[in-house]
Protein backbone atom coordinates (compact mmCIF):
# COMPACT_ATOMS: atom_id res chain seq x y z
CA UNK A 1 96.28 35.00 -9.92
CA UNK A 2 94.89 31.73 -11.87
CA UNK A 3 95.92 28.27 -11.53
CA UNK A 4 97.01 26.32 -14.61
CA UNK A 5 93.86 24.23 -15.90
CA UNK A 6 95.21 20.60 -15.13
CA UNK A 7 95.89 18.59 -17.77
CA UNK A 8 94.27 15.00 -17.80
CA UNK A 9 97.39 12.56 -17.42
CA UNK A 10 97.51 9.14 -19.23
CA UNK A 11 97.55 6.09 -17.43
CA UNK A 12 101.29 4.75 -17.51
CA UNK A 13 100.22 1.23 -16.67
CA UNK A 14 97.38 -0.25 -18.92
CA UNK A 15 94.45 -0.69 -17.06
CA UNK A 16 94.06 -4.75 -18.16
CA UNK A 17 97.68 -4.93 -16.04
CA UNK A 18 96.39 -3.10 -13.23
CA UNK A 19 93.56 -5.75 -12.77
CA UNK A 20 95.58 -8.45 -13.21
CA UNK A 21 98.15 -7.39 -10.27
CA UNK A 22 95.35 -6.07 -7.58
CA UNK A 23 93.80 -9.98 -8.34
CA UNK A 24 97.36 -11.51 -7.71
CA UNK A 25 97.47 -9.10 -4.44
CA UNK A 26 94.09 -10.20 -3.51
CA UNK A 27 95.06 -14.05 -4.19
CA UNK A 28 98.06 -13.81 -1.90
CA UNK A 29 96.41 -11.86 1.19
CA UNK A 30 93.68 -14.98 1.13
CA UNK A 31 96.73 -17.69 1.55
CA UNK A 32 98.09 -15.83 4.58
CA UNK A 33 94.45 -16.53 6.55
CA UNK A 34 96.13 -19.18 9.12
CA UNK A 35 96.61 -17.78 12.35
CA UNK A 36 99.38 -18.82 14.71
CA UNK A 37 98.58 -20.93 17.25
CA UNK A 38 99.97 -19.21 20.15
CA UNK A 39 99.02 -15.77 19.55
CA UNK A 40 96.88 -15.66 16.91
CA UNK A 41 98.43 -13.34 14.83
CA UNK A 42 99.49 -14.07 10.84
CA UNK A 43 101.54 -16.96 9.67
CA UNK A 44 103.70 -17.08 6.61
CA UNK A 45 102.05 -19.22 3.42
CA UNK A 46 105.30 -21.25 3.62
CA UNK A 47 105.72 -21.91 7.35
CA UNK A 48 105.58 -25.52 8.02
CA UNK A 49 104.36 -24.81 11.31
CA UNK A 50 101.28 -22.91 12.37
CA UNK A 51 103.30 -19.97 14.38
CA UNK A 52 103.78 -16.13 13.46
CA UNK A 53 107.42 -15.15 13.08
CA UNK A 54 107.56 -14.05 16.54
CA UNK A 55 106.10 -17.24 18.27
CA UNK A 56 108.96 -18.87 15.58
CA UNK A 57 111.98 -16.85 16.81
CA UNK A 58 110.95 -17.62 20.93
CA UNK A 59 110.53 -21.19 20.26
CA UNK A 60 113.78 -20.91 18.45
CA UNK A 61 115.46 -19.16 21.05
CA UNK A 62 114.17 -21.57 23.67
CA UNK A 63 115.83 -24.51 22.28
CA UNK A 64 119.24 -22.54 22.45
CA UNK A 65 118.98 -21.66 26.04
CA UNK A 66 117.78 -25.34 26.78
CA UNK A 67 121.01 -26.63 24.53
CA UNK A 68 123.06 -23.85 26.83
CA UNK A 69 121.80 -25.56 30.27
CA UNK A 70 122.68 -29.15 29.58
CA UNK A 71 125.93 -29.15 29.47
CA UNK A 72 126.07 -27.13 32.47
CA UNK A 73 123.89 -29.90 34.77
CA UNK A 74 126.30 -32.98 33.51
């Protein structure tokens, strides 16, 4: 038995396009260099606040739990 010679397939995205998203990749993966400052792991380019999602959702489930207890000590 013999294998099929393999054809040489055509580029479906031109090459010039190619470049010009792996820069845009590259661009974005330098913005993300902030590191939280709890954990030390990523941050988001738009946070407002230096912490990682998960540091975020803690904090933000912190402030519920504290909002839960004051009524409770009045």
């Amino acid at each position: 038995m013999r294998r099929k010679p393999q054809t040489k397939l055509e580029p479906v995205v031109p090459a010039e396009i190619l470049e010009q998203a792996k820069q845009a990749i590259s661009a974005d993966r330098l913005k993300k260099s902030a590191k939280c400052s709890v954990c030390g792991g990523e941050t988001s380019a738009a946070a407002t606040e230096p912490l990682c999602w998960v540091c975020r959702r803690l904090k933000i489930s912190a402030w519920r739990d504290i909002e839960q207890q004051m009524p409770a000590q009045e």
